[in-house]
PDB file of N, CA and C in Angstrom:
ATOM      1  N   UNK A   1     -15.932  40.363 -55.767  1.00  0.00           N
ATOM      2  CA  UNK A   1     -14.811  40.683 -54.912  1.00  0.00           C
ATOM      3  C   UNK A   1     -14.149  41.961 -55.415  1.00  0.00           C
ATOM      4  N   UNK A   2     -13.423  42.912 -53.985  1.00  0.00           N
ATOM      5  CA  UNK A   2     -13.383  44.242 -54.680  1.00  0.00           C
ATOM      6  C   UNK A   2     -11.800  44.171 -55.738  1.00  0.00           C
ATOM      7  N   UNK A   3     -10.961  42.692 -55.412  1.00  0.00           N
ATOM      8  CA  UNK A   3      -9.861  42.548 -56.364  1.00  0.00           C
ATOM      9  C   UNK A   3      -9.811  42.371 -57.851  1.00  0.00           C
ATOM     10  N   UNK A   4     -11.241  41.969 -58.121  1.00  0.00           N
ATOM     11  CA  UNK A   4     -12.289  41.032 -59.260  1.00  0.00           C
ATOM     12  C   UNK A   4     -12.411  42.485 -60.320  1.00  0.00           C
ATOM     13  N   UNK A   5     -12.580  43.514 -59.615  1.00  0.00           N
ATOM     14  CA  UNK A   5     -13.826  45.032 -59.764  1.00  0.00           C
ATOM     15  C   UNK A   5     -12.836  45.476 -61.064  1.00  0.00           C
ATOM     16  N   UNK A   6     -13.401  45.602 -62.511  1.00  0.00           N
ATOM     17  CA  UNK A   6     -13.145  46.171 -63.683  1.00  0.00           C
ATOM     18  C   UNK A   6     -13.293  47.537 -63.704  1.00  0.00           C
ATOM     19  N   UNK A   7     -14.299  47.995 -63.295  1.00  0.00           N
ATOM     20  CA  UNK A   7     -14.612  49.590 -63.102  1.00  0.00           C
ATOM     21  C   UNK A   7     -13.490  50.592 -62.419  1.00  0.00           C
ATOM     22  N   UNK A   8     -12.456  51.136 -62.870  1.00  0.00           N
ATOM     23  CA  UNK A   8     -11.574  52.131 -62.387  1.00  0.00           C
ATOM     24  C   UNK A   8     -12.252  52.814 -60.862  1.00  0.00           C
ATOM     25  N   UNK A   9     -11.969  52.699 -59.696  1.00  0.00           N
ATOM     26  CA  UNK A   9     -12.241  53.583 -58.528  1.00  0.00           C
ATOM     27  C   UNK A   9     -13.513  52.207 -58.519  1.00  0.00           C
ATOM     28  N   UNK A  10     -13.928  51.445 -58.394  1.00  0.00           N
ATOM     29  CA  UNK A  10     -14.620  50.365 -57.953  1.00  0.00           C
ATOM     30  C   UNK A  10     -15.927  50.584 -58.330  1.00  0.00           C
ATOM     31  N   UNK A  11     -16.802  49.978 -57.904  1.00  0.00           N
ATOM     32  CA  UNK A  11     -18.294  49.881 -58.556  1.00  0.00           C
ATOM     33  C   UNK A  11     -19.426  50.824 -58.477  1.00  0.00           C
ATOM     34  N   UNK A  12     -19.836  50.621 -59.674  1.00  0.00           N
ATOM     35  CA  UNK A  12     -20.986  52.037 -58.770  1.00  0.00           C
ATOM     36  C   UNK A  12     -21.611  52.125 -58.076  1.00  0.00           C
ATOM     37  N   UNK A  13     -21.550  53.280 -57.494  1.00  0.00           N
ATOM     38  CA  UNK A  13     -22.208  53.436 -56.016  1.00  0.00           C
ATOM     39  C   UNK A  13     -23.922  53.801 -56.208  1.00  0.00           C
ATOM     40  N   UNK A  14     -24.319  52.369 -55.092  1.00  0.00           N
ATOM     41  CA  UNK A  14     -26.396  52.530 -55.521  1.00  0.00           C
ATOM     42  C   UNK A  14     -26.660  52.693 -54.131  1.00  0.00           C
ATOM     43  N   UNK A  15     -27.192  53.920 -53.972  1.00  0.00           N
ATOM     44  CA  UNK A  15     -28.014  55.279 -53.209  1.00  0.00           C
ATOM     45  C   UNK A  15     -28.988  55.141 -52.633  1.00  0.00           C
ATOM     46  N   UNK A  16     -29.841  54.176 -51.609  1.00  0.00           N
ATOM     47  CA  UNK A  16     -31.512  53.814 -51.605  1.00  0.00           C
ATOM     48  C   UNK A  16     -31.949  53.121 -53.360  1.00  0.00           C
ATOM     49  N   UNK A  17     -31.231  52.126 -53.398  1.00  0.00           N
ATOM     50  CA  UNK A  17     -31.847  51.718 -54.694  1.00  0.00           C
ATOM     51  C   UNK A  17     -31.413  52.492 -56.037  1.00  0.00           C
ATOM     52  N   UNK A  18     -30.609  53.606 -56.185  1.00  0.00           N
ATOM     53  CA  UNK A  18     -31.077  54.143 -57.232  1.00  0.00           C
ATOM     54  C   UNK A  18     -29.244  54.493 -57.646  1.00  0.00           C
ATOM     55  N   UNK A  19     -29.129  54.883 -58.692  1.00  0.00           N
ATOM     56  CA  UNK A  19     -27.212  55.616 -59.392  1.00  0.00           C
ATOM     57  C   UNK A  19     -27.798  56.574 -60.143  1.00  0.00           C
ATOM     58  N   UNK A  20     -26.758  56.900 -59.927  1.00  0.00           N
ATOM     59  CA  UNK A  20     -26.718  58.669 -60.013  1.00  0.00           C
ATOM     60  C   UNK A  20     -26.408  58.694 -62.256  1.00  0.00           C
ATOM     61  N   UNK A  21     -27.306  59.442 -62.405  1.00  0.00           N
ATOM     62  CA  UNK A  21     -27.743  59.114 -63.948  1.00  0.00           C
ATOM     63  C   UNK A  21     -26.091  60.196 -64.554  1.00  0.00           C
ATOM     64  N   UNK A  22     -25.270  60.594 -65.057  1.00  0.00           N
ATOM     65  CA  UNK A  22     -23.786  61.181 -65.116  1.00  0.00           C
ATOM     66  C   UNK A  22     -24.534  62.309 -65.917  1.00  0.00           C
ATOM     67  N   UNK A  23     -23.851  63.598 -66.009  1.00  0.00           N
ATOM     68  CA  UNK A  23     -24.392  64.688 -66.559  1.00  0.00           C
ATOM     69  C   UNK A  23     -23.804  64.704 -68.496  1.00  0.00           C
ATOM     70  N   UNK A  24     -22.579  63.675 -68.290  1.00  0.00           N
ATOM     71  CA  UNK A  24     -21.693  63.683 -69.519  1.00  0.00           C
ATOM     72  C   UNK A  24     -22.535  62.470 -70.517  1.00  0.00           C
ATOM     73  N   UNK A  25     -22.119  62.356 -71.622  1.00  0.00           N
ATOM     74  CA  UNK A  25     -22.680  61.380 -72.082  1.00  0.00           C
ATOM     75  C   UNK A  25     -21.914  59.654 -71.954  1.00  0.00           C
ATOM     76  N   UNK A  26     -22.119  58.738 -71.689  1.00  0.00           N
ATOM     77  CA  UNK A  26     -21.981  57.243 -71.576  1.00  0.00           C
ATOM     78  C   UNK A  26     -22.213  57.005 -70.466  1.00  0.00           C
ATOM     79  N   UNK A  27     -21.861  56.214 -69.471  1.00  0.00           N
ATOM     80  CA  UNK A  27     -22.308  55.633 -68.313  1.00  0.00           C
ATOM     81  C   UNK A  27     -21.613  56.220 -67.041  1.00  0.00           C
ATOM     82  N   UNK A  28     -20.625  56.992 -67.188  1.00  0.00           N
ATOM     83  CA  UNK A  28     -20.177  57.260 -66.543  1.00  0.00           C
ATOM     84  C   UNK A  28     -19.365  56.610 -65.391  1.00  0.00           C
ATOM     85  N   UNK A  29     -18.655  55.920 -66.541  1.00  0.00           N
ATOM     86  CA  UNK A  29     -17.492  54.465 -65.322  1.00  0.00           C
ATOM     87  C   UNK A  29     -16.384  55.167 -66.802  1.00  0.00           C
ATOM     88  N   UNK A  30     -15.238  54.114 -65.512  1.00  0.00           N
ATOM     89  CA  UNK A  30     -14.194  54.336 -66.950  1.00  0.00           C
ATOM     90  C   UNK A  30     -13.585  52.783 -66.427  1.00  0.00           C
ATOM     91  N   UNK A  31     -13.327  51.932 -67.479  1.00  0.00           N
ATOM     92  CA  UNK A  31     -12.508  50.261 -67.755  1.00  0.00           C
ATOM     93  C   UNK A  31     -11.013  50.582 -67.382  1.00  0.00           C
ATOM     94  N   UNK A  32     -10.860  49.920 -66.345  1.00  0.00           N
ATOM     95  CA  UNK A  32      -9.286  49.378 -66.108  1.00  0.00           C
ATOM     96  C   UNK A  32      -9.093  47.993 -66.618  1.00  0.00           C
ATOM     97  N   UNK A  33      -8.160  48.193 -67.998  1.00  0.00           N
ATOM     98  CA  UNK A  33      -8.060  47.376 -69.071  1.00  0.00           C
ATOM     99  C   UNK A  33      -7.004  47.031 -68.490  1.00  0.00           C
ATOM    100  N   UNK A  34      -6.109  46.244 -67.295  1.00  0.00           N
ATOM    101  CA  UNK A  34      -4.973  46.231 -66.631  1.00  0.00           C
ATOM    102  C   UNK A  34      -6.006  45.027 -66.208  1.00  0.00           C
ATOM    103  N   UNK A  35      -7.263  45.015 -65.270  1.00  0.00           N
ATOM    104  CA  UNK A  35      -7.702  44.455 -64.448  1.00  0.00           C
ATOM    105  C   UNK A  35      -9.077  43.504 -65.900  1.00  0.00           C
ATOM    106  N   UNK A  36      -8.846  43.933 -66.996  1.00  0.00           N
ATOM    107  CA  UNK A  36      -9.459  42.945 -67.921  1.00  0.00           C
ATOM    108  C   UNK A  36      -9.000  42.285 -68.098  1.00  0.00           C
ATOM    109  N   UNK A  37      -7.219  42.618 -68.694  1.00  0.00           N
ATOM    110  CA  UNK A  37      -6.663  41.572 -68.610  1.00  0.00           C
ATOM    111  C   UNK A  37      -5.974  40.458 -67.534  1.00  0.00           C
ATOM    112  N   UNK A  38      -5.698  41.103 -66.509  1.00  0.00           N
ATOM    113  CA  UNK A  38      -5.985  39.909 -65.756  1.00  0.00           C
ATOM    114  C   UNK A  38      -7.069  38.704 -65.237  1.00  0.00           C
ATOM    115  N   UNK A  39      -8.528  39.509 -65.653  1.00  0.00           N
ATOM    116  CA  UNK A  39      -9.397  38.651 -65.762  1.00  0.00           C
ATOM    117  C   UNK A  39      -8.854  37.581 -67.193  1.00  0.00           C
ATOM    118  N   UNK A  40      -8.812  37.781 -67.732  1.00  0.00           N
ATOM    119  CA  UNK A  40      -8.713  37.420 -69.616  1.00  0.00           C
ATOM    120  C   UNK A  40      -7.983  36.208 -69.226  1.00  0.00           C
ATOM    121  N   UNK A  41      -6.856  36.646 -68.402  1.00  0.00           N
ATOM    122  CA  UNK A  41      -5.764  35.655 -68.441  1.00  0.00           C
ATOM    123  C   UNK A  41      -5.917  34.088 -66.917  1.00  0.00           C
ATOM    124  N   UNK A  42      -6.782  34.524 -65.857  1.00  0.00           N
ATOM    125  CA  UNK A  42      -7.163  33.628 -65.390  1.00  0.00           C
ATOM    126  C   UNK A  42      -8.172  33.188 -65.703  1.00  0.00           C
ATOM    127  N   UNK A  43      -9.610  33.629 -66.634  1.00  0.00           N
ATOM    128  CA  UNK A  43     -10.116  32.702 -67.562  1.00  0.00           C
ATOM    129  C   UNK A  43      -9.095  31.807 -68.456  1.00  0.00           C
ATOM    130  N   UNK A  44      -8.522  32.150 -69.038  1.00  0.00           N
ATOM    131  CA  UNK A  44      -7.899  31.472 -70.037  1.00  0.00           C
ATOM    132  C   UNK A  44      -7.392  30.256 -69.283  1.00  0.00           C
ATOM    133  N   UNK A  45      -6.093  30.540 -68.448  1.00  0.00           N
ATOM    134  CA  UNK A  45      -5.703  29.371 -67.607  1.00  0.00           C
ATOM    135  C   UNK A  45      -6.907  28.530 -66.592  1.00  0.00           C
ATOM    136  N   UNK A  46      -8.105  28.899 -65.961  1.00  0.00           N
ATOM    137  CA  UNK A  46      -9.242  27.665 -65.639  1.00  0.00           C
ATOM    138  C   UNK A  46      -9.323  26.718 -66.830  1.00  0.00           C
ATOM    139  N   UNK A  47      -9.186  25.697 -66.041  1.00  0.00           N
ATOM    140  CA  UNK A  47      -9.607  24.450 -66.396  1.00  0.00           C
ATOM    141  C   UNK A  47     -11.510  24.059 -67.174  1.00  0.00           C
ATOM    142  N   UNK A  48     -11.819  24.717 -66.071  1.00  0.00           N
ATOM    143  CA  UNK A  48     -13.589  24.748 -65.897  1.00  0.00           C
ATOM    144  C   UNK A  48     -14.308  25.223 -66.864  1.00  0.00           C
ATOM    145  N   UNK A  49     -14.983  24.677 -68.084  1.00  0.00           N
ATOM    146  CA  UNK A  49     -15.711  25.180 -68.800  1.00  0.00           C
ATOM    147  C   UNK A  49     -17.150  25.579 -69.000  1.00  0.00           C
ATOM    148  N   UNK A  50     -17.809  23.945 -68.340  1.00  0.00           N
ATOM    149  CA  UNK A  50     -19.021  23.549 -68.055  1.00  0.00           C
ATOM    150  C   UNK A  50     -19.644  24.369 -67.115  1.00  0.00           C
ATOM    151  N   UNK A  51     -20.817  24.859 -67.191  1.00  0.00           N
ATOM    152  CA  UNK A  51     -21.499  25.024 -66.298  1.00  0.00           C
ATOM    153  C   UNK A  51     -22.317  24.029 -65.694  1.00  0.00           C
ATOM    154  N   UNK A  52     -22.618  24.279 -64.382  1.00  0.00           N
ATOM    155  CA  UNK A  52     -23.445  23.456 -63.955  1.00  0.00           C
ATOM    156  C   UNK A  52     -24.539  24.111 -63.056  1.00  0.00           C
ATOM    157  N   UNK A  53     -25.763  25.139 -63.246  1.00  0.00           N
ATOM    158  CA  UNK A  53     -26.496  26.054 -62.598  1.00  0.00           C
ATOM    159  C   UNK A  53     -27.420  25.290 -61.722  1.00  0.00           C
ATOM    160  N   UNK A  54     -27.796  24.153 -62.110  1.00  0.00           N
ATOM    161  CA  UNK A  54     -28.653  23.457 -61.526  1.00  0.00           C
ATOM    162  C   UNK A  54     -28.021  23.705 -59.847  1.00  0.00           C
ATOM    163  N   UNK A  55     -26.604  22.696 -59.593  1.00  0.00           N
ATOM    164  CA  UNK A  55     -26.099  22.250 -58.718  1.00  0.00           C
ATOM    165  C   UNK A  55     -25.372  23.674 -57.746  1.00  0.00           C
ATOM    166  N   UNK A  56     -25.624  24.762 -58.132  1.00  0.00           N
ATOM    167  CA  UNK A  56     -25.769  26.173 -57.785  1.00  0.00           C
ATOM    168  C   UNK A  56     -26.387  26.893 -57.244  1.00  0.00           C
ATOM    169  N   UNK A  57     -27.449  26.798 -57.616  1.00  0.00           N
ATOM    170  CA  UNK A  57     -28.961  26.878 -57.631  1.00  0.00           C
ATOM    171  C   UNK A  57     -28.818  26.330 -56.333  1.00  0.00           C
ATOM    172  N   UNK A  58     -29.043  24.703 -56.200  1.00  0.00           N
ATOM    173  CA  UNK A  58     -29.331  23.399 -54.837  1.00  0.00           C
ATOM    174  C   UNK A  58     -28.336  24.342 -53.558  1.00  0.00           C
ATOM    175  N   UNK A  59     -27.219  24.761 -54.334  1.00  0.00           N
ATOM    176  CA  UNK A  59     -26.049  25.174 -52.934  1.00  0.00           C
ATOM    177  C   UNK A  59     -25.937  26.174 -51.815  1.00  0.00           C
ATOM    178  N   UNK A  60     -26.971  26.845 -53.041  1.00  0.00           N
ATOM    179  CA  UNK A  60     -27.174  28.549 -52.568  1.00  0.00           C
ATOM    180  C   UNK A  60     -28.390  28.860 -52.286  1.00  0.00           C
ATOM    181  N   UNK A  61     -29.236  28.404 -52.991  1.00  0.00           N
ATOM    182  CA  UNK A  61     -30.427  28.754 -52.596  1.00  0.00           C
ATOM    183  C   UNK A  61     -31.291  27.788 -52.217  1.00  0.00           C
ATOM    184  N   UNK A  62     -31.333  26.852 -52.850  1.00  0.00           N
ATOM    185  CA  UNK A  62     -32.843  26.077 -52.563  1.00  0.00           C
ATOM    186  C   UNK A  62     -32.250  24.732 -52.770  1.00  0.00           C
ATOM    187  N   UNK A  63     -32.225  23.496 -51.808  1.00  0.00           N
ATOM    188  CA  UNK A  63     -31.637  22.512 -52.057  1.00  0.00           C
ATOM    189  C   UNK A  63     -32.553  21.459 -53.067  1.00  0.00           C
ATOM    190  N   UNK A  64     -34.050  21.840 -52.891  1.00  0.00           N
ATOM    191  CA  UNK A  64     -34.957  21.245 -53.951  1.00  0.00           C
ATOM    192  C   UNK A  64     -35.004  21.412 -55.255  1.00  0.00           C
ATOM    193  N   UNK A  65     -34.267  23.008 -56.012  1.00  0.00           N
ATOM    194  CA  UNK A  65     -34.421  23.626 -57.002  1.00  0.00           C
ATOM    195  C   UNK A  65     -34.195  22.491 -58.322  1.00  0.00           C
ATOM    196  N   UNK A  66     -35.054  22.601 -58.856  1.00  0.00           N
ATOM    197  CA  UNK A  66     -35.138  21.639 -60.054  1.00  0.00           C
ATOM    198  C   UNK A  66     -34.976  22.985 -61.535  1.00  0.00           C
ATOM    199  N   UNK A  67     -34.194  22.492 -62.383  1.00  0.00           N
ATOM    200  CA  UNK A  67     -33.983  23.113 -63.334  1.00  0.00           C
ATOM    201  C   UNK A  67     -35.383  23.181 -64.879  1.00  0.00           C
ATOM    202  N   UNK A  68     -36.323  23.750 -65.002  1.00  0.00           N
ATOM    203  CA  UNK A  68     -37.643  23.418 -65.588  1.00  0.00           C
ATOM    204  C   UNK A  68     -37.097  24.024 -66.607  1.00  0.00           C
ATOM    205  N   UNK A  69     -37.111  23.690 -68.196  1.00  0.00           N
ATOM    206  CA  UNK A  69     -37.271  24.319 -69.276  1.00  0.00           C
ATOM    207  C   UNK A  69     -38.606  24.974 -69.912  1.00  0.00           C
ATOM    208  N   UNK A  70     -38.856  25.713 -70.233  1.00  0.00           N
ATOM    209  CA  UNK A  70     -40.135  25.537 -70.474  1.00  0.00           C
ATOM    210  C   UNK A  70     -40.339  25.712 -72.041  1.00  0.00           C
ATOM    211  N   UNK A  71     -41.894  25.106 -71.640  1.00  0.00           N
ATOM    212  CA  UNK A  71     -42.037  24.511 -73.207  1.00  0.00           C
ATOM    213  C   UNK A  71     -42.756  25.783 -73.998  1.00  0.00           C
ATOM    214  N   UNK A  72     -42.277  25.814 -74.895  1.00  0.00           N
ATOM    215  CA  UNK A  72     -42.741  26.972 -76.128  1.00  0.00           C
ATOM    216  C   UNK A  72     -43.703  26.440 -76.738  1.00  0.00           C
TER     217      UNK A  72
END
């Protein structure tokens, strides 16, 4: 969600598949540490710890999806 978006001026913009490589050195985003911490702070206050991917998985994509570990 674009209220969610950490990246100062919103997310990067992808072109036919592809972002634009920055001529400067790092990635070329800059952190709105305003909008971390408001993430920070409605993590903190959820209740919700657990994940549950399986039942995610069933909701969104595939109602059969079985969670397989696989064996090493």
């Amino acid at each position: 969600m674009a209220e969610d978006e950490v990246i100062r001026g919103g997310r990067v913009p992808i072109v036919n598949g592809r972002v634009r490589i920055p001529d400067a050195p790092g990635l070329g985003v800059e952190l709105d540490y305003d909008q971390l911490a408001r993430g920070r702070e409605r993590y903190r206050k959820c209740p919700y710890r657990k994940r549950d991917d399986e039942a995610q998985m069933r909701a969104q994509v595939d109602p059969n999806w079985k969670r397989i570990l696989p064996r090493w």
